[in-house]
Structures are given as C-alpha cells and as structure tokens.
Protein backbone atom coordinates (compact mmCIF):
# COMPACT_ATOMS: atom_id res chain seq x y z
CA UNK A 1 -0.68 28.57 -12.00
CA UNK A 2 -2.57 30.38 -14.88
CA UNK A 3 -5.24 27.42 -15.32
CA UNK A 4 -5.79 27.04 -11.57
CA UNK A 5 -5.99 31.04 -11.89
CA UNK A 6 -9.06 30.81 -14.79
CA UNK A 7 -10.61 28.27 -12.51
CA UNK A 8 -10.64 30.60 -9.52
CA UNK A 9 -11.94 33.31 -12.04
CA UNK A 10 -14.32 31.29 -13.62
CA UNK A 11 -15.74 29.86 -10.21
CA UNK A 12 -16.33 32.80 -8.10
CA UNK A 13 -17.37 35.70 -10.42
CA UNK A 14 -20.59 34.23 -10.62
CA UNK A 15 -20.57 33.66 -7.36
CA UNK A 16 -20.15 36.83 -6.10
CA UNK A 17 -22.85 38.25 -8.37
CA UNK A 18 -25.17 35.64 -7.17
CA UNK A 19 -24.62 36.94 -3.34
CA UNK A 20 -25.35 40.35 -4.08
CA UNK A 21 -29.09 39.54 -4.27
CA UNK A 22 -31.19 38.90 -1.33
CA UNK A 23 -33.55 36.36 -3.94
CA UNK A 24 -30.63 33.71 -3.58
CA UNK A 25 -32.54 32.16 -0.33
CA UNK A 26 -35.61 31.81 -2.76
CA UNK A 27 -36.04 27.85 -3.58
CA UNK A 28 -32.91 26.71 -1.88
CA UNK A 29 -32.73 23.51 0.04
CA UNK A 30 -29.89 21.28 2.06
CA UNK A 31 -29.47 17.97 3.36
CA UNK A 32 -27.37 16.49 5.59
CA UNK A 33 -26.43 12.91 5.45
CA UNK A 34 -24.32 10.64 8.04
CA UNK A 35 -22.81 7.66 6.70
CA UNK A 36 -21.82 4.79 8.41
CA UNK A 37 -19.78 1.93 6.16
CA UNK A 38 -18.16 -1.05 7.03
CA UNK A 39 -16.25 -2.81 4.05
CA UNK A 40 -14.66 -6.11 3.88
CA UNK A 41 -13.69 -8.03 0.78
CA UNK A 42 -11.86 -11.27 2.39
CA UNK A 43 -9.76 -12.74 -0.78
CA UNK A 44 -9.52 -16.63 -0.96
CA UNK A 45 -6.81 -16.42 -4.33
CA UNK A 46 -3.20 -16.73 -3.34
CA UNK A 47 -0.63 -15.70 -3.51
CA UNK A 48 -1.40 -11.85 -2.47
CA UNK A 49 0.16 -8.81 -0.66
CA UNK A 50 -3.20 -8.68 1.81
CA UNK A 51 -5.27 -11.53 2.84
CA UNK A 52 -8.40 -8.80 2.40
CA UNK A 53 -9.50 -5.16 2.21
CA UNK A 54 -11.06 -3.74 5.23
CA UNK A 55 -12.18 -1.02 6.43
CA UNK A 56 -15.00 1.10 8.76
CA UNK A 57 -15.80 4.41 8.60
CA UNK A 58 -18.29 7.19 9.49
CA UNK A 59 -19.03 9.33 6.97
CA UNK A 60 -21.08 13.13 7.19
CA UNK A 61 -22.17 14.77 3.64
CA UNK A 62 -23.61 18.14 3.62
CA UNK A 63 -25.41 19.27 0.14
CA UNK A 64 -26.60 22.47 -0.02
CA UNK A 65 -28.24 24.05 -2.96
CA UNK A 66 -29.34 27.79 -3.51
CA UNK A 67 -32.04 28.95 -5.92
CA UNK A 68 -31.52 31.64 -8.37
CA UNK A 69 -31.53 35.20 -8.25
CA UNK A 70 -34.20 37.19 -10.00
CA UNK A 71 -33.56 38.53 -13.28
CA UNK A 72 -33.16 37.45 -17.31
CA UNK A 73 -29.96 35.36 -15.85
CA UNK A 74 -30.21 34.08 -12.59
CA UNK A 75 -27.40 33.22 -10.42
CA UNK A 76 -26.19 30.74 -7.82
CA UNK A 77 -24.00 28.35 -5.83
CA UNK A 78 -24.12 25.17 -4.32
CA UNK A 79 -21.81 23.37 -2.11
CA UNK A 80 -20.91 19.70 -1.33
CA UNK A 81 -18.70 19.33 2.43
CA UNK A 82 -17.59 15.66 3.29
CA UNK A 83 -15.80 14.82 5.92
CA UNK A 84 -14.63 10.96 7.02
CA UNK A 85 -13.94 9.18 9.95
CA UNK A 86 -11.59 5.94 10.83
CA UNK A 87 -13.33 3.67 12.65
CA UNK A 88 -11.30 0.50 12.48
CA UNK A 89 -8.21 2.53 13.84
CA UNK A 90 -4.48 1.11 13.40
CA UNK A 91 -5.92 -2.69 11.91
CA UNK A 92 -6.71 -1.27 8.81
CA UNK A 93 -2.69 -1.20 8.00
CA UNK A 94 -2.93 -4.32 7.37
CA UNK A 95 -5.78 -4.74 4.67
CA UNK A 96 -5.87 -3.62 1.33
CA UNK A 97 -7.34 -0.19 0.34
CA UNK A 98 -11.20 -0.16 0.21
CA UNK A 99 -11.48 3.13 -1.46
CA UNK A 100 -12.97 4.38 1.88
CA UNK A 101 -10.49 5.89 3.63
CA UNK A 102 -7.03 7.42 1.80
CA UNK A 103 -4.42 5.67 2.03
CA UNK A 104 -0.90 6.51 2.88
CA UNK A 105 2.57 5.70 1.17
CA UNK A 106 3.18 3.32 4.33
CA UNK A 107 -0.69 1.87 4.01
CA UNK A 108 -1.89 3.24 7.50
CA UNK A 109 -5.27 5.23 7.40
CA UNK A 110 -5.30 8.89 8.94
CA UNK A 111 -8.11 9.42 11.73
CA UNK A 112 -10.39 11.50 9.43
CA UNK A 113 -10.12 13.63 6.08
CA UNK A 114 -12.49 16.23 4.74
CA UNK A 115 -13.13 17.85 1.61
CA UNK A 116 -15.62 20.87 0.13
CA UNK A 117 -16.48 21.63 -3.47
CA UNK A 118 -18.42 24.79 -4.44
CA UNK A 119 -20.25 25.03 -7.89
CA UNK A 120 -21.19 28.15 -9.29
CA UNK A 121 -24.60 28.29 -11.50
CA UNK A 122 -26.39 30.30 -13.68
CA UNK A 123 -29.97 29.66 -15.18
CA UNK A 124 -31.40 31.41 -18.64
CA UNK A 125 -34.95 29.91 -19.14
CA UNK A 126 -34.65 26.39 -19.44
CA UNK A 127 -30.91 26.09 -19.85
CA UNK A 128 -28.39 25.91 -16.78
CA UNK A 129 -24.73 26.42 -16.41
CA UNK A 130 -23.02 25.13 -13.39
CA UNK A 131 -18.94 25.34 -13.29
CA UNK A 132 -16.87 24.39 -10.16
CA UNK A 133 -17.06 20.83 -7.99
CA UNK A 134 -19.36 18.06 -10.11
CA UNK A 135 -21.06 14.80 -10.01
CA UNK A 136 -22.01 13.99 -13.45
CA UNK A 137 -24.48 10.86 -13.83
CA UNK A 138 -24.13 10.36 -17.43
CA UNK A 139 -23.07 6.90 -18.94
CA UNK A 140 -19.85 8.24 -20.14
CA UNK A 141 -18.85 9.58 -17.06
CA UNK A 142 -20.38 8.68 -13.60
CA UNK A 143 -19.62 9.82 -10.06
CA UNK A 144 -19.83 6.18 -8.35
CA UNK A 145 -22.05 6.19 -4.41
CA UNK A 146 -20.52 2.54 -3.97
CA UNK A 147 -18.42 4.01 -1.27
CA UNK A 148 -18.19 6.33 1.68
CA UNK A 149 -18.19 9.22 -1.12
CA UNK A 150 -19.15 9.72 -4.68
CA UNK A 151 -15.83 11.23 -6.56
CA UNK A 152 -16.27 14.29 -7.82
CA UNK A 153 -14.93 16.17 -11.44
CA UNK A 154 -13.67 20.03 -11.86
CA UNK A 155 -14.80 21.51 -14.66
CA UNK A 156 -18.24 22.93 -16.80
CA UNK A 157 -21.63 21.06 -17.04
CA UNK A 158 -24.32 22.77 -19.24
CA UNK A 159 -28.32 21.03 -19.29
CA UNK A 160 -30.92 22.44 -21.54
CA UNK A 161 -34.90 21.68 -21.15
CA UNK A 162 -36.05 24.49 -23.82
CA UNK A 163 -37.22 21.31 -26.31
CA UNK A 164 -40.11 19.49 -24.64
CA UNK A 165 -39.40 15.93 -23.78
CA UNK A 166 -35.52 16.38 -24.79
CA UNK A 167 -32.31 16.86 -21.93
CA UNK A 168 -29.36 17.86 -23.77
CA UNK A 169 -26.46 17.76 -21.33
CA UNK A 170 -22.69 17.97 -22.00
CA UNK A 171 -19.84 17.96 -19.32
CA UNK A 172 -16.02 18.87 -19.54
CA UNK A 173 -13.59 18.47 -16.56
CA UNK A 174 -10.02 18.44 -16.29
CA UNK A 175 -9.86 17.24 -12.53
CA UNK A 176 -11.31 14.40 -10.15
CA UNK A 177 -10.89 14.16 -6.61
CA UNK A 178 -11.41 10.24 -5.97
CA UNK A 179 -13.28 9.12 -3.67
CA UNK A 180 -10.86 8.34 -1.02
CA UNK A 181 -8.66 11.38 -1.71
CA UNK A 182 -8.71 15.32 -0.80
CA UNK A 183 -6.57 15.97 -3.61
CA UNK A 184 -7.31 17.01 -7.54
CA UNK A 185 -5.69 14.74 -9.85
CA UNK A 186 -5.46 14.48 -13.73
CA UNK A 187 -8.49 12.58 -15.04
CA UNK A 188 -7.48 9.43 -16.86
CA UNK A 189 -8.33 5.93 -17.23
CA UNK A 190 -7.04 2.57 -15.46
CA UNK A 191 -5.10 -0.18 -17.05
CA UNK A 192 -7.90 -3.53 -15.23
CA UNK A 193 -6.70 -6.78 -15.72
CA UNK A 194 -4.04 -5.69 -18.44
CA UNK A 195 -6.55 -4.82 -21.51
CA UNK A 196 -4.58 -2.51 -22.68
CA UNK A 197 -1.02 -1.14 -23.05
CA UNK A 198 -0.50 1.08 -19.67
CA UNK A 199 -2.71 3.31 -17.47
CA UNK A 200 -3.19 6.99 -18.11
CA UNK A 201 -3.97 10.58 -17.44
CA UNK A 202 -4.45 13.54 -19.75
CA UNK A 203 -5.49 17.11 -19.68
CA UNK A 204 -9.30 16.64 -20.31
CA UNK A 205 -12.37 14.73 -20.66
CA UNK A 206 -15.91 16.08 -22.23
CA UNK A 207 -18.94 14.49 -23.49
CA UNK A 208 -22.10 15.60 -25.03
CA UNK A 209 -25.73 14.30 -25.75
CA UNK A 210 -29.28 13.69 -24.79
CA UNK A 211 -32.05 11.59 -23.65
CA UNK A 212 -35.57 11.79 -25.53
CA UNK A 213 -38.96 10.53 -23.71
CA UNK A 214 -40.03 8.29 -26.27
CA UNK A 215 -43.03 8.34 -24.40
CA UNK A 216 -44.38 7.60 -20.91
CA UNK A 217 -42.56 4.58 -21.24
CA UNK A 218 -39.66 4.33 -22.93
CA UNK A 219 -37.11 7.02 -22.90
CA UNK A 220 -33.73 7.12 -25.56
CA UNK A 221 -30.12 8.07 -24.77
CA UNK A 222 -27.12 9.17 -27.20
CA UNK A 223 -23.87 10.66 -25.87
CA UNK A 224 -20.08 11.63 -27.64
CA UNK A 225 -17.67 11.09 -25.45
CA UNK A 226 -13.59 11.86 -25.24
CA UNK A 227 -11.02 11.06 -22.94
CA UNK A 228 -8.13 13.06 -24.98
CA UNK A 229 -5.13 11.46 -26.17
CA UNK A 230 -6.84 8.19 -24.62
CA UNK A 231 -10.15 7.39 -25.95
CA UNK A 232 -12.79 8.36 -27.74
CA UNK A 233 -16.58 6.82 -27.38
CA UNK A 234 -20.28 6.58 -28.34
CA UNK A 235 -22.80 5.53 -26.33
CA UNK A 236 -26.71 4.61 -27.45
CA UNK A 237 -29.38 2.80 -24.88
CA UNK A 238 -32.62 3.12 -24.09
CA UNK A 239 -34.33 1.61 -20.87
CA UNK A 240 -38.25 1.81 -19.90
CA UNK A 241 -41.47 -0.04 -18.15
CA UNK A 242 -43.81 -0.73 -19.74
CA UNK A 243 -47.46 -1.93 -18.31
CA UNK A 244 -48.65 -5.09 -20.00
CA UNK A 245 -51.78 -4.90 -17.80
CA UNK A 246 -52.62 -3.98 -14.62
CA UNK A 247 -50.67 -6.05 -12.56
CA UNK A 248 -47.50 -7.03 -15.03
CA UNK A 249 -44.83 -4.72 -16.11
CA UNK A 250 -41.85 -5.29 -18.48
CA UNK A 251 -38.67 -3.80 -17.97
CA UNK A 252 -36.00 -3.03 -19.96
CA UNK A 253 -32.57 -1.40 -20.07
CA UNK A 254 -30.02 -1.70 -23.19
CA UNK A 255 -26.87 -0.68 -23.42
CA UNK A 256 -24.29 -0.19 -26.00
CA UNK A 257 -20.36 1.22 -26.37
CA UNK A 258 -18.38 1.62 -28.99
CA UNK A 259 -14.90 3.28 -28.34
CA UNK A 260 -11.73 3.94 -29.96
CA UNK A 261 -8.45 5.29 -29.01
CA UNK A 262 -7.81 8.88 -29.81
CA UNK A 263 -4.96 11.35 -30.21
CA UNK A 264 -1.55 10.45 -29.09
CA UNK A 265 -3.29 6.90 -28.36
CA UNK A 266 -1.20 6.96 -24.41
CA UNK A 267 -2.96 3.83 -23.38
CA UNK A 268 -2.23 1.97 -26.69
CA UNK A 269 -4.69 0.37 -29.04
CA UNK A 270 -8.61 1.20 -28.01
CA UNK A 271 -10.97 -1.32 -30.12
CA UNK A 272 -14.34 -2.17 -28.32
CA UNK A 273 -17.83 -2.73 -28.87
CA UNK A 274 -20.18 -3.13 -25.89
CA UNK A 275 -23.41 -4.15 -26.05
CA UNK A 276 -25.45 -4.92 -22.76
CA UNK A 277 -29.41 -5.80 -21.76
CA UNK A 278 -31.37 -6.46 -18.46
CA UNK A 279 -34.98 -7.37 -19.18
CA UNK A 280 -37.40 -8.30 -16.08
CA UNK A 281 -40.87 -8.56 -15.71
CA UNK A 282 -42.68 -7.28 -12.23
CA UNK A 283 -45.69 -9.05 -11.28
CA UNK A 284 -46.94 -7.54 -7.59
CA UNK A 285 -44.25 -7.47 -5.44
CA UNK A 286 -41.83 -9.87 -7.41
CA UNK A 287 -39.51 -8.78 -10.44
CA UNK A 288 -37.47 -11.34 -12.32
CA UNK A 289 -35.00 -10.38 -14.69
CA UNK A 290 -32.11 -11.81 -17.68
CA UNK A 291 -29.18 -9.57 -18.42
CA UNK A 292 -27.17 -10.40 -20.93
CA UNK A 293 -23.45 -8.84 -21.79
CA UNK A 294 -20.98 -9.68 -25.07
CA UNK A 295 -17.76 -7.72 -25.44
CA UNK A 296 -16.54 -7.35 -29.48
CA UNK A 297 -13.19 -5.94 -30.51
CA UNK A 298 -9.84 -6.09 -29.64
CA UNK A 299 -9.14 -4.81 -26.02
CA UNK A 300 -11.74 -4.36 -23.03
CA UNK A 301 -14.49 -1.59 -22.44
CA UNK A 302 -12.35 1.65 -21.25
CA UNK A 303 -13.92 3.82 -18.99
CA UNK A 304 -12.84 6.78 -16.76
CA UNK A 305 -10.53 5.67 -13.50
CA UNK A 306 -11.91 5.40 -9.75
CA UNK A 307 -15.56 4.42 -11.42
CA UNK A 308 -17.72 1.46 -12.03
CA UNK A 309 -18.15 -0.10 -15.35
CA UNK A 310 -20.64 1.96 -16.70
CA UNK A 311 -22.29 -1.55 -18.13
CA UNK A 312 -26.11 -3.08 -16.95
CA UNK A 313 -24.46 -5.71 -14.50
CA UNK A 314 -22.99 -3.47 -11.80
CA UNK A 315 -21.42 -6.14 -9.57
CA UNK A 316 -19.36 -5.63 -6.12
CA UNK A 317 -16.33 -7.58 -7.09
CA UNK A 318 -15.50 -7.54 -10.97
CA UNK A 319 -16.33 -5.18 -13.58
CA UNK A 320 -16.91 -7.99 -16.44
CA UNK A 321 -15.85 -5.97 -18.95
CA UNK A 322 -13.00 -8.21 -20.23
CA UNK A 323 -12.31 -8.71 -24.10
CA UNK A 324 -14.74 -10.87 -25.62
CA UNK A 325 -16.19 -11.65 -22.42
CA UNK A 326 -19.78 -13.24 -22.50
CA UNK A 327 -21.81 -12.81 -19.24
CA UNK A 328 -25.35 -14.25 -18.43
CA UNK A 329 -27.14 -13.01 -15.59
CA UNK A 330 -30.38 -14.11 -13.28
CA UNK A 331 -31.17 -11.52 -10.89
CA UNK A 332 -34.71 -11.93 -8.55
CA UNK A 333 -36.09 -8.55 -6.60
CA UNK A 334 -39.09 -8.65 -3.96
CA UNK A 335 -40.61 -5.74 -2.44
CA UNK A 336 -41.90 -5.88 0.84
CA UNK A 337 -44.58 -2.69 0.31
CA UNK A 338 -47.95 -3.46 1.88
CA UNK A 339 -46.74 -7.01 3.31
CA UNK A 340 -47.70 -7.45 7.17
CA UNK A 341 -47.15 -10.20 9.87
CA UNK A 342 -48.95 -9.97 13.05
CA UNK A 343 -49.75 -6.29 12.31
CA UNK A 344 -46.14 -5.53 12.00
CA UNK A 345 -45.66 -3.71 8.49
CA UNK A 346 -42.96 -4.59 6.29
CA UNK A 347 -43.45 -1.34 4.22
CA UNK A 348 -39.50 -0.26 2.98
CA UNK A 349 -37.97 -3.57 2.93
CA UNK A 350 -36.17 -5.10 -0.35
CA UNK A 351 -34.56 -8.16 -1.06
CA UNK A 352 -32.46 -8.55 -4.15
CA UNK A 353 -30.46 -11.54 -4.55
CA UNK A 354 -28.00 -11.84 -8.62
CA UNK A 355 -25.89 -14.36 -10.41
CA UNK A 356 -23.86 -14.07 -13.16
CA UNK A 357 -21.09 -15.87 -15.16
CA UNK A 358 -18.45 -14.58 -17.45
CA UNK A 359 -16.83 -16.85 -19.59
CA UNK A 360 -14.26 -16.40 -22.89
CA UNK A 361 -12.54 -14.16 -20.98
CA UNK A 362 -9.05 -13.09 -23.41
CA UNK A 363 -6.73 -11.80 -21.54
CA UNK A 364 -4.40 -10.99 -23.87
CA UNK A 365 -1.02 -11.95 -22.80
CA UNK A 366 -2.09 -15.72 -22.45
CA UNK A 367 -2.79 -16.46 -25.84
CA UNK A 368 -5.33 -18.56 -26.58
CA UNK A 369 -6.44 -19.77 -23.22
CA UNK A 370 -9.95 -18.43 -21.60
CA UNK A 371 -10.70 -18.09 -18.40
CA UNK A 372 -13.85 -17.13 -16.71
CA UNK A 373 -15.30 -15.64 -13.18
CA UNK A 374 -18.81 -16.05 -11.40
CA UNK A 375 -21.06 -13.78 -9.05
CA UNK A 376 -23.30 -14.89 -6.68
CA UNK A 377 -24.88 -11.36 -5.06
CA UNK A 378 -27.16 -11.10 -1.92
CA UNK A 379 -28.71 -7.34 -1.21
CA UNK A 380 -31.09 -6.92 1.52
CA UNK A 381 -32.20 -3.04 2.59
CA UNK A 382 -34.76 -1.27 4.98
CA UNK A 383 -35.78 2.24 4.97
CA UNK A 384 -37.68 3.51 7.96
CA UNK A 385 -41.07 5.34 6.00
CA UNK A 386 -42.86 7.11 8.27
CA UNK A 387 -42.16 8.55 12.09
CA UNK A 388 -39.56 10.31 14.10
CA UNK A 389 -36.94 7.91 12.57
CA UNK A 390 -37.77 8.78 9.06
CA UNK A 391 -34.89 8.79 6.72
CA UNK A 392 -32.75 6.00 8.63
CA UNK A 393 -31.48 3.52 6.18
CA UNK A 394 -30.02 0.35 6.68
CA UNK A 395 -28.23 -2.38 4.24
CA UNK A 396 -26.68 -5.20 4.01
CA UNK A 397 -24.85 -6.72 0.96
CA UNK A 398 -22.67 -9.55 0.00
CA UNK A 399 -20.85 -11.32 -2.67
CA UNK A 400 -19.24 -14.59 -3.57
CA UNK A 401 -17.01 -14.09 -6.04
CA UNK A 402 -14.80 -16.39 -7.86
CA UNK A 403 -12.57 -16.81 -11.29
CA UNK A 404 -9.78 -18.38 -12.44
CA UNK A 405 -7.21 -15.62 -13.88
CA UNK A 406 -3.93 -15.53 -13.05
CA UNK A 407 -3.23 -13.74 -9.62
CA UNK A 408 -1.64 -10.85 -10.68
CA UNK A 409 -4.81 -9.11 -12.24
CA UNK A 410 -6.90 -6.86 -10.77
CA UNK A 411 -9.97 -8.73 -9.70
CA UNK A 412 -9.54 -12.08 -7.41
CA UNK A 413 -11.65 -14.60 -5.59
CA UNK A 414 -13.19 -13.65 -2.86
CA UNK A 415 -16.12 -13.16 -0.34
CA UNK A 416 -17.10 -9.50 0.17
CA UNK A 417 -19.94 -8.22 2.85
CA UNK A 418 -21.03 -4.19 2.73
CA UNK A 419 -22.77 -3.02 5.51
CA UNK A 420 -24.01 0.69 5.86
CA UNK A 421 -26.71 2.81 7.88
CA UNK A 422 -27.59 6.17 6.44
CA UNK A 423 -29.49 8.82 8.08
CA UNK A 424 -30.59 11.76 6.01
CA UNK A 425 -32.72 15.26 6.87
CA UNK A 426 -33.59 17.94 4.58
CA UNK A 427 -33.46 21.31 6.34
C-alpha cells in the first residue's frame, strides 16, 4: 500500500501543477490508431497441448501528448488508452495464447479489455523527466509492437540533450503490464527453452547510458543495465549508412551483450556474451544484407519477460538466442518508391523476404548433443501515401519455421502468417 501510495504521489503532483496553466495546450498533439490483427502460428511438432495459436482482434490506441507549461520547469502529461476487441469469438478456446488477447485460467478469451496509462513530465532546458505509464526503446529494455499492443513499464525515465550530439537516457520501473494483460505485474525475466535454472520476478529493473552521433553516419550506443537479484548487463553497438557514392549505401548494425547474474542470483547461474551484426548494401531500390549471430558463455542471452530478443535477427517464431548458438542470416529488401505499371504507382510498397539457420544449439540438459532450427521469413507491406485514405496500412507476414529440439521447449515447428491493417490520424 505505501509504494502504490508514492506512485500515486509521485504521478499526479506534477500533474496537477501542469493543469493549472492554460500554456499546457501549447505544442500538444494526439493520434489515434485502429488496429486490426489476425494471428496464427499453426505448429507441425507433436506431441502438443494445441495444434496452433490463433487469434483475431481489433485493436484502438489513443496517444495523446501535451506540451509544457511556461516557466524555468515546465510541466506535463501524456496519456496512452488501449482498448481490444475479440474477433474470432468462442474458437479461440481452443488455440494457444497469441499474446493478443488475455487469456483466462480456463483458456477462453473475454469479448474486449482496455487499459490507460498516464505519464507525468517535466522539462528543464534540454533535460526531461517523465514518471508514470512507459515504453522504453532502449536495447536493454524494449516495449515490443509485434502484437495488438506494445507492453508498457511503471516507473521513472530521465533523457538529457544539453551535450550536442549526445542522448543520455536512463529508465527504472518496478511494473509491466504485458501486452495481453490489464494488470501490473512484477518485472522479471522468462526461463526459454530451459537456459537457465527457473523463471523470475523481482522488485526492480533500471538501466542507464547513451548514444553519440559519431557523425552523419554512424552513431554509438553504451548502456548498464540491472534486472536485481537476476541479472546484470552491458550493452555496446553501433549501427549507421553510410554513402559509398551516389547510388550505393552500406549499412550496418552491431550488436553486443555481456551479462551476468546479480544479487541473490533467483534465476541461477547468468554467463553470456552476445555479439550480433547485419551488414547490407542498398543499391536503388534493392538492399541485400548478411547478419551474423554467435552466443559465448555458459547459459543463453537473458532479457526482460513478454519481449523480443533484443538481438539484430528479430524473427516471428524463435528468439535464437540459445547457448552457443551460431546463426547465419540472408535477408533481401526492395522498395517499390517511384516504380509504375500502366500509370499505376507503386509508391509505399515493400517486400522483404529472410533466412536464417541456427545451429550448435546446447541445450543444457542433453549433454553433448546439438540441435539446430531454421527461418524462412516472407514480409510484404503497403502504406497508402497520399489522398483521403492516407495513413491506411496494410501487411502481410509469414514464417516457416522449423528445428529439431525436444518438444517440451518453448519454440516448435511451425508455419505462422500475421496479417494486420492499421489506420492512423493525428488530430
């Protein structure tokens, strides 16, 4: 009762500060976004509780953002409103959960769910404060939009611009409301595919660090990061493009982890060293790129639960973040910008198509046997650009997934399609 008590405190003091001013109107801005997702991941590894994971929903997000009120300090609040909609109806009982939808103790799917987050801010100069309902895009701790809804984190994020060409940022949050959920729980971190002793939660998670524009392009990250009594890591990457002339670019994006458990050590032993790369060159409308991933240590990559692997390969169906787990990538982009066909412009189309193949996989309980798991990724998306239907988004993905672990981890073979239309206005 006392924290939830300082959170109250902590979140609306501001707040009602901020309101007292007229000014707060001054520079704000809102969007409204309706979601439509339909999810399927059809498994083809048995045995298994659910021959797939299915659902459809409709999806509404409202984002609203004030400016700040005059003065040394200004004030002022934002607010995030979701609300979700079952569109599959009573057939979803009998799928696995998608992370769409919340789930129930007897797995049936309630009609619709809603949720609101207010974040109170203050500005000094170049440095921010923002405390309340978060979505943090950091390596070390990401809100993930591969579903209906991003999750979202209680607790303090503070950004500072007063260095030219430096962000410092740092984060700390107590709470996350998954995606799928309308409740707070304790952050913690998932036991996938056994890599470690158990799952767990603990009373807080904060990280700290910056990004530095090399220059106009190449830019630097660094960022301390602690899950307590769980983890503890460091992250270092940089990413850029880079022009080789006037119709080539190179791009790059490295990535590297090194964690280690922490505290009371609640998960068990934490020993890993991540180091990942995606390098692609553009020519025109085509980009072409290699990724490359190599886990070192002695468990997997840990990383905060209800997220993505915060890795370069972001794939639909696996994580590949397995101990000692080697992954090679090919991954092939076009762009469809100025392309026509019988006067019929093509202008916000994109094709992406990816494969990848993990192999050395040591899942620790199986001694020294290996086992490995393969992607092959299809992504095609259209965004209306100009019009009265400007802002309609449509896309369509789908993976073939396969490996050969033992059925009762995490990640299994199967075919997955992802199909959702967005439609968002700024007001």
């Amino acid at each position: 009762m006392k924290k939830t008590s300082l959170w109250v405190w902590v979140y609306f003091c501001p707040l009602f500060s901020a309101l007292a001013h007229a000014d707060l109107v001054t520079d704000s801005s809102a969007e409204l976004t309706l979601r439509n997702f339909y999810f399927d991941r059809d498994y083809k590894q048995d045995p298994y509780p659910y021959t797939a994971a299915r659902d459809w929903a409709q999806g509404i997000i409202f984002n609203g953002q004030s400016g700040y009120t005059d003065g040394t300090v200004g004030f002022g609040v934002d607010v995030l409103a979701m609300a979700g909609f079952n569109l599959i109806g009573d057939r979803a009982d009998d799928y696995a959960r998608s992370n769409l939808l919340p789930v129930n103790a007897d797995n049936s799917r309630d009609d619709y769910y809603g949720k609101i987050g207010v974040t109170a801010k203050a500005k000094f100069k170049k440095n921010e404060l923002f405390v309340g309902d978060l979505v943090p895009r950091l390596p070390t701790i990401f809100s993930s939009p591969a579903r209906l809804f991003p999750q979202t984190y209680r607790g303090a994020r503070f950004v500072s611009n007063e260095i030219p060409k430096l962000q410092l940022e740092g984060f700390y949050v107590d709470q996350v409301r998954q995606r799928d959920s309308i409740h707070y729980s304790d952050v913690g971190t998932d036991n996938i595919n056994r890599r470690f002793d158990q799952s767990a939660t603990t009373d807080y998670f904060y990280s700290f660090g910056g990004a530095y524009q090399l220059n106009d392009a190449y830019r630097i990250r660094a960022y301390q990061a602690e899950l307590h009594d769980i983890y503890q890591q460091q992250f270092l990457g940089f990413n850029g493009k880079q022009p080789l002339n006037e119709q080539l670019t190179f791009l790059s994006d490295v990535r590297f982890f090194n964690s280690q458990e922490a505290g009371r050590q609640k998960i068990g032993d934490v020993d890993n060293q991540h180091l990942s790369g995606l390098f692609g060159l553009n020519y025109q409308n085509h980009t072409l790129s290699l990724g490359y991933m190599q886990a070192f240590g002695s468990t997997g990559l840990p990383f905060l639960s209800g997220t993505e692997s915060p890795v370069v390969l972001d794939f639909m169906s696996s994580d590949y973040s397995n101990k000692d787990e080697k992954v090679y990538s090919l991954r092939y982009e076009y762009d469809f910008k100025n392309v026509k066909l019988a006067d019929i412009s093509f202008n916000g189309l994109r094709f992406m198509t990816r494969y990848a193949k993990g192999q050395d996989i040591d899942l620790l309980s199986y001694g020294d046997k290996r086992f490995k798991e393969e992607s092959m990724e299809l992504d095609l998306a259209y965004k209306i650009p100009e019009g009265k239907l400007k802002g309609i988004g449509m896309r369509a993905r789908f993976s073939h997934y396969r490996n050969d672990m033992p059925t009762n981890m995490v990640f299994h073979s199967a075919n997955e399609t992802r199909l959702n239309i967005d439609y968002s206005f700024k007001f």
